[in-house]
N, C-alpha and C. Protein backbone atom coordinates (compact mmCIF):
# COMPACT_ATOMS: atom_id res chain seq x y z
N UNK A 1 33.94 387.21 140.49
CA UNK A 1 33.18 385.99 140.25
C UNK A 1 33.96 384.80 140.84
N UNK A 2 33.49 384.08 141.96
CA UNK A 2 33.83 382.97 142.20
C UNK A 2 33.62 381.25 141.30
N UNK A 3 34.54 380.44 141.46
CA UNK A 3 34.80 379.63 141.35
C UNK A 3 34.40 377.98 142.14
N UNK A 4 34.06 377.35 142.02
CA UNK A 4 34.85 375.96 142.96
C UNK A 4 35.88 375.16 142.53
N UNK A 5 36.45 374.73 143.19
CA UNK A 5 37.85 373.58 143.22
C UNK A 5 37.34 372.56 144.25
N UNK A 6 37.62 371.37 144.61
CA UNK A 6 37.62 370.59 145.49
C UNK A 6 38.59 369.88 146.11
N UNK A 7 38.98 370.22 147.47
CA UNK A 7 39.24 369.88 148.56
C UNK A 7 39.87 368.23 148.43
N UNK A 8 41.46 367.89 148.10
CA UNK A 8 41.30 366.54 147.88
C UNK A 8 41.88 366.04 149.14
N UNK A 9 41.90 367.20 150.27
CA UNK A 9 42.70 366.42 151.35
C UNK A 9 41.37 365.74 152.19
N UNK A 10 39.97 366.76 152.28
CA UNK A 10 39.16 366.50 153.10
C UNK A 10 37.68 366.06 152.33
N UNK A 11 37.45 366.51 150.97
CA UNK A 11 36.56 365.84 150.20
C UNK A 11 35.42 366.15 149.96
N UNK A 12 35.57 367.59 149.67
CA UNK A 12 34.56 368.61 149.38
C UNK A 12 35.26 370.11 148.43
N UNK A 13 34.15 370.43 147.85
CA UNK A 13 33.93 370.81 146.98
C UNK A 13 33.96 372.84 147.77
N UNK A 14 35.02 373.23 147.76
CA UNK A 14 34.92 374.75 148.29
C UNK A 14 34.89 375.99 147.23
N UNK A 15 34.41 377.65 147.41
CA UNK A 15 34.47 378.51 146.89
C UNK A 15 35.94 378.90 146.67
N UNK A 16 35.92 379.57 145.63
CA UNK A 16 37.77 380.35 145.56
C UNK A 16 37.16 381.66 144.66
N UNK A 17 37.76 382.90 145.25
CA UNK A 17 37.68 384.11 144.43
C UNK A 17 38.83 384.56 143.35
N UNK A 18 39.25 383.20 143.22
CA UNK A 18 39.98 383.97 141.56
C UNK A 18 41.46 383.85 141.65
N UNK A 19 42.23 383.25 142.97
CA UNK A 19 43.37 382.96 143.54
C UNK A 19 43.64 381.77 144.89
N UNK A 20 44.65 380.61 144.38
CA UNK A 20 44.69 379.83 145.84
C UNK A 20 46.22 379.55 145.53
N UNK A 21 46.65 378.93 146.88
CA UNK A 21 47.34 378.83 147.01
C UNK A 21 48.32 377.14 146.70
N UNK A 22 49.21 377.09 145.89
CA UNK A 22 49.60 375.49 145.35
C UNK A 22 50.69 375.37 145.72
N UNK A 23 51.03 375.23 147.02
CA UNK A 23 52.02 374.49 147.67
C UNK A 23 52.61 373.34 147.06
N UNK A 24 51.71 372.36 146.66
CA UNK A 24 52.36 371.32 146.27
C UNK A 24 52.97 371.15 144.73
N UNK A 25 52.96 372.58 144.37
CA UNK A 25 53.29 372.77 143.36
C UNK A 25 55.00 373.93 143.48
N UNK A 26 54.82 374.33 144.61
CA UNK A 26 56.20 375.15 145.14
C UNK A 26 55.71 376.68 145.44
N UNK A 27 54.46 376.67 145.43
CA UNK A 27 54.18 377.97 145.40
C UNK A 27 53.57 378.32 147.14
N UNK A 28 53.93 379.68 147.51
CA UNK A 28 53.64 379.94 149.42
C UNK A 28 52.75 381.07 149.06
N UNK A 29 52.72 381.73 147.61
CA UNK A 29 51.63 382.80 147.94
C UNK A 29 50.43 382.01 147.14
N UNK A 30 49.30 382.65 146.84
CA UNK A 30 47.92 382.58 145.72
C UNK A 30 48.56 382.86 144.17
N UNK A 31 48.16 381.98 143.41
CA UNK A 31 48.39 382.22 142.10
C UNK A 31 46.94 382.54 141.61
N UNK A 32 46.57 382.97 140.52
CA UNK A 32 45.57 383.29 139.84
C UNK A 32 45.23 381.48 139.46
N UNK A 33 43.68 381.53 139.68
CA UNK A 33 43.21 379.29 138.97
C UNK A 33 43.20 380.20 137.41
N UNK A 34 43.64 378.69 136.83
CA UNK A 34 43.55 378.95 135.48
C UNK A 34 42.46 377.87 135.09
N UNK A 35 41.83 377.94 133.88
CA UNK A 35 40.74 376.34 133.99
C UNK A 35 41.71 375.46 133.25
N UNK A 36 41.60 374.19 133.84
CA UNK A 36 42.43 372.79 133.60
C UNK A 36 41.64 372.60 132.06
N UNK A 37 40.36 372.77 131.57
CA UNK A 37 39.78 372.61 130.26
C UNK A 37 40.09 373.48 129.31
N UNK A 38 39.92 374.90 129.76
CA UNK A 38 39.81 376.00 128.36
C UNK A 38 41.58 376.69 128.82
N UNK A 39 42.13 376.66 129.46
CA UNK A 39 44.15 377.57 130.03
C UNK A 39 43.80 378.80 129.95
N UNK A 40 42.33 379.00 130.34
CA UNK A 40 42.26 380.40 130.15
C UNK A 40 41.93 380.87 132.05
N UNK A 41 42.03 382.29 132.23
CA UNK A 41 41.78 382.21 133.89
C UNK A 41 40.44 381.84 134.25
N UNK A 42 40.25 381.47 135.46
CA UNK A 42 38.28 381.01 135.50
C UNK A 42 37.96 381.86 135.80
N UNK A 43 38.32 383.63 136.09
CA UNK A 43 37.48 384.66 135.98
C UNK A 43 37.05 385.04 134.75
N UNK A 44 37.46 384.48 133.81
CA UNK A 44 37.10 384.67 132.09
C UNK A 44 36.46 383.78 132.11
N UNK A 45 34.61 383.99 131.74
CA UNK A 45 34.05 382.86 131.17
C UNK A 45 33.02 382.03 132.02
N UNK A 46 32.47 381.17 131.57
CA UNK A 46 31.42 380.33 132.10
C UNK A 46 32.28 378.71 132.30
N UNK A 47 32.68 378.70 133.45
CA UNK A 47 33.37 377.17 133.46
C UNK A 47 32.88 375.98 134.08
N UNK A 48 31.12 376.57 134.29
CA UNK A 48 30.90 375.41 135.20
C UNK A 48 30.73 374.04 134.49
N UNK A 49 30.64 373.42 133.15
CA UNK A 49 31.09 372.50 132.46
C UNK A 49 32.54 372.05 132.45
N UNK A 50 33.46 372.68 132.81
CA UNK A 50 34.91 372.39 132.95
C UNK A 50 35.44 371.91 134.06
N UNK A 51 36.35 370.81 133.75
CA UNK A 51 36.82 369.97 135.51
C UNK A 51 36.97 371.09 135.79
N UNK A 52 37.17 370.54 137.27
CA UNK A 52 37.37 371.25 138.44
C UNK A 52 38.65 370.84 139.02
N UNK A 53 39.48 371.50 139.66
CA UNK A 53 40.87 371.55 139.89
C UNK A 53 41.13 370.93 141.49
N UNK A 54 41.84 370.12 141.61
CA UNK A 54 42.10 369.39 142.97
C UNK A 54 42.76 370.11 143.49
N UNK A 55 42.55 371.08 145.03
CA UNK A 55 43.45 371.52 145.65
C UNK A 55 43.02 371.76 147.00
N UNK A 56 44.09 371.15 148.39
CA UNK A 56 43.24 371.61 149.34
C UNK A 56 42.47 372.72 149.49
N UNK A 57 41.77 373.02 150.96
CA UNK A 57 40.77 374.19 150.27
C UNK A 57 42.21 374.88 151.51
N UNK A 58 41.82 376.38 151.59
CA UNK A 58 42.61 377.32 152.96
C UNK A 58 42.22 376.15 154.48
N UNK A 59 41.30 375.87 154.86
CA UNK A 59 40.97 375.22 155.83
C UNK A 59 41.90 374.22 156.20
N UNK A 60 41.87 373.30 155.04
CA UNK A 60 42.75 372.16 155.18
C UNK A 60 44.24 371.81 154.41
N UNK A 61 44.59 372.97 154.44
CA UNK A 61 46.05 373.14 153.59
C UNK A 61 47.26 372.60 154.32
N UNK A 62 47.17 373.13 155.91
CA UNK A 62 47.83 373.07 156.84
C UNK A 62 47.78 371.15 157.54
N UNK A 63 46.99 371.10 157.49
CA UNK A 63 46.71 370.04 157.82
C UNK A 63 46.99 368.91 156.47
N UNK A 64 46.66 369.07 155.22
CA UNK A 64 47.32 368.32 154.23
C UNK A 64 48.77 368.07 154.66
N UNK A 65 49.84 369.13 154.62
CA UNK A 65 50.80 369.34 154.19
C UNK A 65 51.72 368.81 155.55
N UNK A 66 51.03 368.75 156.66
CA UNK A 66 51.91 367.75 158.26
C UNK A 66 51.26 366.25 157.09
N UNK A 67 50.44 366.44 156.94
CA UNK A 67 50.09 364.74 156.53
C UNK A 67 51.28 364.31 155.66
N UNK A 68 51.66 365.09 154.68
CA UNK A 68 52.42 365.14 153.99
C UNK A 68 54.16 364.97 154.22
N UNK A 69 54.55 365.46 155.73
CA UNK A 69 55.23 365.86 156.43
C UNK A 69 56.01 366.58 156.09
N UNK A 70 55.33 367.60 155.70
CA UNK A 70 55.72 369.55 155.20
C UNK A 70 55.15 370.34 156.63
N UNK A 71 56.10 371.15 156.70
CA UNK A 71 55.60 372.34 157.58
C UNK A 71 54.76 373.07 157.04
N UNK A 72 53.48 373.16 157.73
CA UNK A 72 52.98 374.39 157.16
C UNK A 72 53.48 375.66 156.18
N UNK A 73 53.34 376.14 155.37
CA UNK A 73 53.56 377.46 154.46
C UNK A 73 55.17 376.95 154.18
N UNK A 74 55.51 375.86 154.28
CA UNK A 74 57.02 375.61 153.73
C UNK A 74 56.42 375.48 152.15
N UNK A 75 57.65 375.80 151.42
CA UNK A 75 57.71 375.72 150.10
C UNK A 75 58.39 374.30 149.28
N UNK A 76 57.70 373.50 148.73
CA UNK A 76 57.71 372.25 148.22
C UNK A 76 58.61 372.22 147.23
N UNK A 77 59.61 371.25 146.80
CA UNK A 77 60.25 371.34 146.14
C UNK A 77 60.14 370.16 145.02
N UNK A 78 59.69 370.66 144.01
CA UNK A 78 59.04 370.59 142.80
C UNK A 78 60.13 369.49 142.11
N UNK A 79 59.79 368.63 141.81
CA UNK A 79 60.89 367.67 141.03
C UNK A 79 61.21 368.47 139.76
N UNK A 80 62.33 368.37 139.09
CA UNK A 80 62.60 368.27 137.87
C UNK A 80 61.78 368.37 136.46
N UNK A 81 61.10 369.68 135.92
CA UNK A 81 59.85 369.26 135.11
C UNK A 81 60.36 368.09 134.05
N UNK A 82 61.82 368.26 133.57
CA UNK A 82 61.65 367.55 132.97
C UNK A 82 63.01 366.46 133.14
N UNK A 83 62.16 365.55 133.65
CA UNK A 83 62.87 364.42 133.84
C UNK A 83 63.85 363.85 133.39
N UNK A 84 64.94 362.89 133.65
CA UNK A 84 65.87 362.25 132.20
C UNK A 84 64.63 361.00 131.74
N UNK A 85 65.36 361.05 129.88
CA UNK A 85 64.18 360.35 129.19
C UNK A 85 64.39 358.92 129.44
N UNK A 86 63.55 358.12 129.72
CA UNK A 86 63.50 356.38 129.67
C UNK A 86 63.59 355.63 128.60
N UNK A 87 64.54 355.03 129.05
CA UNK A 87 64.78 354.44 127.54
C UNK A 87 63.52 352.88 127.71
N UNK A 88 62.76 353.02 128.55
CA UNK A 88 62.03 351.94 128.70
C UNK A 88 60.97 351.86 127.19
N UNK A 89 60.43 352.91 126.92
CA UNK A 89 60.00 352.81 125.48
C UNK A 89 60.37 353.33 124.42
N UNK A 90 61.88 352.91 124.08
CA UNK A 90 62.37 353.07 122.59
C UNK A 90 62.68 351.34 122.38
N UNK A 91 62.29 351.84 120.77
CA UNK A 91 63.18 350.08 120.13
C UNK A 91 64.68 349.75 120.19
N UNK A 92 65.24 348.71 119.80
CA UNK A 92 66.52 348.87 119.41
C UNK A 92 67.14 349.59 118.81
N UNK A 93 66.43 350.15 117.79
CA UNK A 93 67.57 351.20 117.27
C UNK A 93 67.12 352.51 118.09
N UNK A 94 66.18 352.87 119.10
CA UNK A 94 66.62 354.61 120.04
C UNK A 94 65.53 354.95 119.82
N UNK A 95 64.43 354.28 119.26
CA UNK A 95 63.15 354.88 118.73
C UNK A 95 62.38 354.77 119.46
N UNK A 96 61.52 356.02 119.77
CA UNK A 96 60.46 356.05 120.81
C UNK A 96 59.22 355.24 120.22
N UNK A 97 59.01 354.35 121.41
CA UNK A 97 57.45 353.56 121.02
C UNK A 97 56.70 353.90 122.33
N UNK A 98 55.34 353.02 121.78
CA UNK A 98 54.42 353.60 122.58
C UNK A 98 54.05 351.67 123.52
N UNK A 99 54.76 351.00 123.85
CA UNK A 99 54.83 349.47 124.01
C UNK A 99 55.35 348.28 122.94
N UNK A 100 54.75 347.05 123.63
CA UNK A 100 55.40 346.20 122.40
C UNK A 100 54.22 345.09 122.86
N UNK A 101 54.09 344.13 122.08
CA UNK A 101 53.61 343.05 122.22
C UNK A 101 54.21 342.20 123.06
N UNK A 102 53.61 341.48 124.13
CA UNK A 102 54.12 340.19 125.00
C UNK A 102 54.18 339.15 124.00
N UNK A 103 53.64 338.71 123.41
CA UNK A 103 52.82 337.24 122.47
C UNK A 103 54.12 337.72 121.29
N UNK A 104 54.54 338.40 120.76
CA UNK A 104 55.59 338.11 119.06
C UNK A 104 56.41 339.57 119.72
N UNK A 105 57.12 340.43 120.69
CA UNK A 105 57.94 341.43 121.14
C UNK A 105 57.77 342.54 119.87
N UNK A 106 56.66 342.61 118.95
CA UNK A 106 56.83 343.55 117.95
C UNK A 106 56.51 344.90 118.95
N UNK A 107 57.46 346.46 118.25
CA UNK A 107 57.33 347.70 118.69
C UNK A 107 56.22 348.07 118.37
N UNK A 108 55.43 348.98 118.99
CA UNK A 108 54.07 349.61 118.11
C UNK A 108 54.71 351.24 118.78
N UNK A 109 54.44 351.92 117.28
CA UNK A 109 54.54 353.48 117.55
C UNK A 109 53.20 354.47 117.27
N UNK A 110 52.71 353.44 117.43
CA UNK A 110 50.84 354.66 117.66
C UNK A 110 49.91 353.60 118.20
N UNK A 111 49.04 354.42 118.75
CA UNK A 111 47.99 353.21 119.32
C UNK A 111 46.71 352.86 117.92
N UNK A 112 46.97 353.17 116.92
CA UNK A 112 46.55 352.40 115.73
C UNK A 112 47.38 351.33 115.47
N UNK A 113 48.72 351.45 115.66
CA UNK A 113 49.11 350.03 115.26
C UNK A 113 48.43 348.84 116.52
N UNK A 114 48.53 349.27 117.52
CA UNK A 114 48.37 348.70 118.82
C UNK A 114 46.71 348.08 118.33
N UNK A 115 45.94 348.89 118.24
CA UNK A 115 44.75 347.82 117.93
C UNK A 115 44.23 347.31 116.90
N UNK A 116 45.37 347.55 115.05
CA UNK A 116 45.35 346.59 114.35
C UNK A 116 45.87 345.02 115.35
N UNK A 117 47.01 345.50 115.32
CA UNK A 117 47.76 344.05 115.99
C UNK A 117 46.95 343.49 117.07
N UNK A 118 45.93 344.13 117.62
CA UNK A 118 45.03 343.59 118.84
C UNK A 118 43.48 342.67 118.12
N UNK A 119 42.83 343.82 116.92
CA UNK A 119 42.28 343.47 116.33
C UNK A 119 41.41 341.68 115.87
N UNK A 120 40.24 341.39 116.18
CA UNK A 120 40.20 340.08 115.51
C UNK A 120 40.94 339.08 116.20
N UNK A 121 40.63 338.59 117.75
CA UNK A 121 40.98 338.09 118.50
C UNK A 121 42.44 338.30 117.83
N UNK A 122 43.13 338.99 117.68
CA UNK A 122 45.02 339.38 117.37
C UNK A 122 45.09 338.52 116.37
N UNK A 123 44.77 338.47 114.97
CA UNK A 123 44.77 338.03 114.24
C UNK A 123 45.85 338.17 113.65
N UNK A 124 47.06 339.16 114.03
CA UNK A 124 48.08 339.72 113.07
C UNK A 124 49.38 339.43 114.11
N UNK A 125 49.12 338.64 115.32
CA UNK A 125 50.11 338.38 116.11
C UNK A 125 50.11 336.75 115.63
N UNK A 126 51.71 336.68 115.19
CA UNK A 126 51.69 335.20 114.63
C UNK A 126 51.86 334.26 116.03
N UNK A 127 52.34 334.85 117.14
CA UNK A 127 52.83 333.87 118.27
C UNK A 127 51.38 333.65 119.39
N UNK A 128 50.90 334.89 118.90
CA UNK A 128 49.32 334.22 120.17
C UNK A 128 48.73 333.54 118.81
N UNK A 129 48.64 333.42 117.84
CA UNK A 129 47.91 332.38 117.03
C UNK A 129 48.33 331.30 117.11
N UNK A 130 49.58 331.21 117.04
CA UNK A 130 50.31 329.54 117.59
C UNK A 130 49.81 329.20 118.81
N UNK A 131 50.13 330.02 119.64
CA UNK A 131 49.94 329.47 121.17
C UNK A 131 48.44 329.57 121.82
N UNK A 132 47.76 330.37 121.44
CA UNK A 132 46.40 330.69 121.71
C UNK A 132 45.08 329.31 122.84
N UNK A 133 45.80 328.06 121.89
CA UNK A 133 45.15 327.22 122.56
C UNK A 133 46.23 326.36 123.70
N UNK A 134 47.24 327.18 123.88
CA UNK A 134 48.06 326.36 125.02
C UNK A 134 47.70 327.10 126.12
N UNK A 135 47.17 327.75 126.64
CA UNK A 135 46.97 328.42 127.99
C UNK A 135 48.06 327.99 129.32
N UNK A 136 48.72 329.39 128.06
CA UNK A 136 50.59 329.45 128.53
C UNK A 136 50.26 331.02 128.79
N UNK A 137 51.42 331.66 129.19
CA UNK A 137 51.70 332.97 129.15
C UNK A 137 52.01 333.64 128.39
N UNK A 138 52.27 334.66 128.15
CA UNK A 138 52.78 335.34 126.50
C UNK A 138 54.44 334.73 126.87
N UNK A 139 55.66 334.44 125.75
CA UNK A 139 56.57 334.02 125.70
C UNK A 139 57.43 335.21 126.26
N UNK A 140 57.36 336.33 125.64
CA UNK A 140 57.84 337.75 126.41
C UNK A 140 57.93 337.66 128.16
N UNK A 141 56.99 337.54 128.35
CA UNK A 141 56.20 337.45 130.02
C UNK A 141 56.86 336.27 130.61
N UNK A 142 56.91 335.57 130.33
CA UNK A 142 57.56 334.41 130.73
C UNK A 142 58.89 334.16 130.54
N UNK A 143 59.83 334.99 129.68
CA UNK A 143 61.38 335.32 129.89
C UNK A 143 61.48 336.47 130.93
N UNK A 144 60.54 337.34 130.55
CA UNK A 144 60.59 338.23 131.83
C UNK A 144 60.82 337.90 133.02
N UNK A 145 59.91 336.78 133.86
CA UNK A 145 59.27 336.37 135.08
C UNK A 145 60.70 335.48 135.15
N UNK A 146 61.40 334.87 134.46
CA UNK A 146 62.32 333.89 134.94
C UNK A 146 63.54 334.62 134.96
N UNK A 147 63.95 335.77 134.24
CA UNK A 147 64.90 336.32 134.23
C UNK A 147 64.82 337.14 135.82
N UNK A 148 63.62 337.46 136.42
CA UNK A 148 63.82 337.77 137.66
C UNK A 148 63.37 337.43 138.67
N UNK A 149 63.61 335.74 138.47
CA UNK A 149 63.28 335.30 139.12
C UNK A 149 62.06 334.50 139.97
N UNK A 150 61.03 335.31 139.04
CA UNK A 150 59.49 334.98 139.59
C UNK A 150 59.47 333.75 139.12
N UNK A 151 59.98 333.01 138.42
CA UNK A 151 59.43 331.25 137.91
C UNK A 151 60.35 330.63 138.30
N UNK A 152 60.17 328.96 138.90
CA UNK A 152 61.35 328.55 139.08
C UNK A 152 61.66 327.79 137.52
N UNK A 153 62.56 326.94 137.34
CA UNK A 153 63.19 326.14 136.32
C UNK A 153 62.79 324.60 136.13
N UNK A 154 62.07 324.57 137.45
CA UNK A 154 61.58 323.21 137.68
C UNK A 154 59.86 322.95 137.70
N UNK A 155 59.79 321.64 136.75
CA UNK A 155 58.40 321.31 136.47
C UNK A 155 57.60 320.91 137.56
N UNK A 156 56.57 322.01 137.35
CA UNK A 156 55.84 321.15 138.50
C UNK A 156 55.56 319.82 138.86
N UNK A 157 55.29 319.22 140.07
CA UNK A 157 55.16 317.38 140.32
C UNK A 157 54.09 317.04 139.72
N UNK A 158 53.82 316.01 139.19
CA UNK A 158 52.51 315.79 138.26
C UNK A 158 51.80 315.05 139.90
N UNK A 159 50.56 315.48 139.69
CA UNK A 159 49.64 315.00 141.12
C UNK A 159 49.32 313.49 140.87
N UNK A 160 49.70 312.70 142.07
CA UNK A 160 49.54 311.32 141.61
C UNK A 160 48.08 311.01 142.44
């Protein structure tokens, strides 16, 4: 039982019998498709409700992969699955968050806190309630932008 996947080098939608090939994944032979919806193989099952998997088709593999500037049937070398961790979203004390507020720098660690605190034109952010009618920048954003540079220090000329 065949399958489709679609073609993201050339932009169509091709047949596959149950194995392709994922170079850009490190692989030079056919792996068995698995479905991206149910992790089960797409010879098991009815998947035509289930995405469909981006991969050149055989046609245009070769031609992806010079675009790419891979040799043909060379084997790709797969970054690191798992990366070193960023400390870009933990709090001060090491704690993983999920962002922070620009307007009062509070941590949010679920996106429920994220849209209480958003909630009611941000009714629960004390610094966009102060500032709300100054059509300023968030105070965060604006230490940001000067700390690198993007703002200068000097007031603009008042237009005479």
């Amino acid at each position: 039982m065949s399958h489709r996947h679609f073609c993201d080098f050339a932009g169509h939608h091709w047949e596959c019998e149950g194995a392709a090939v994922r170079q850009l994944l490190g692989n030079t032979e056919p792996t068995i498709c698995m479905c991206l919806t149910c992790g089960v193989a797409m010879e098991d099952g009815d998947h035509s409700e289930c995405s469909v998997e981006l991969i050149a088709c055989p046609e245009h593999r070769d031609e992806q992969m010079r675009a790419m500037g891979y040799a043909p049937g060379e084997a790709v070398e797969v970054p690191n699955a798992e990366p070193e961790e960023s400390s870009m979203f933990r709090d001060a004390e090491g704690n993983r968050t999920i962002g922070f507020c620009l307007w009062c720098n509070r941590d949010f660690y679920s996106m429920e806190e994220v849209q209480a605190h958003n909630a009611d034109d941000m009714a629960a952010c004390p610094a966009f309630q102060d500032l709300k009618e100054e059509q300023c920048m968030p105070p965060v954003l604006q230490v940001m932008f000067e700390q690198a540079g993007f703002l200068s220090d000097e007031e603009p000329d008042d237009e005479k």
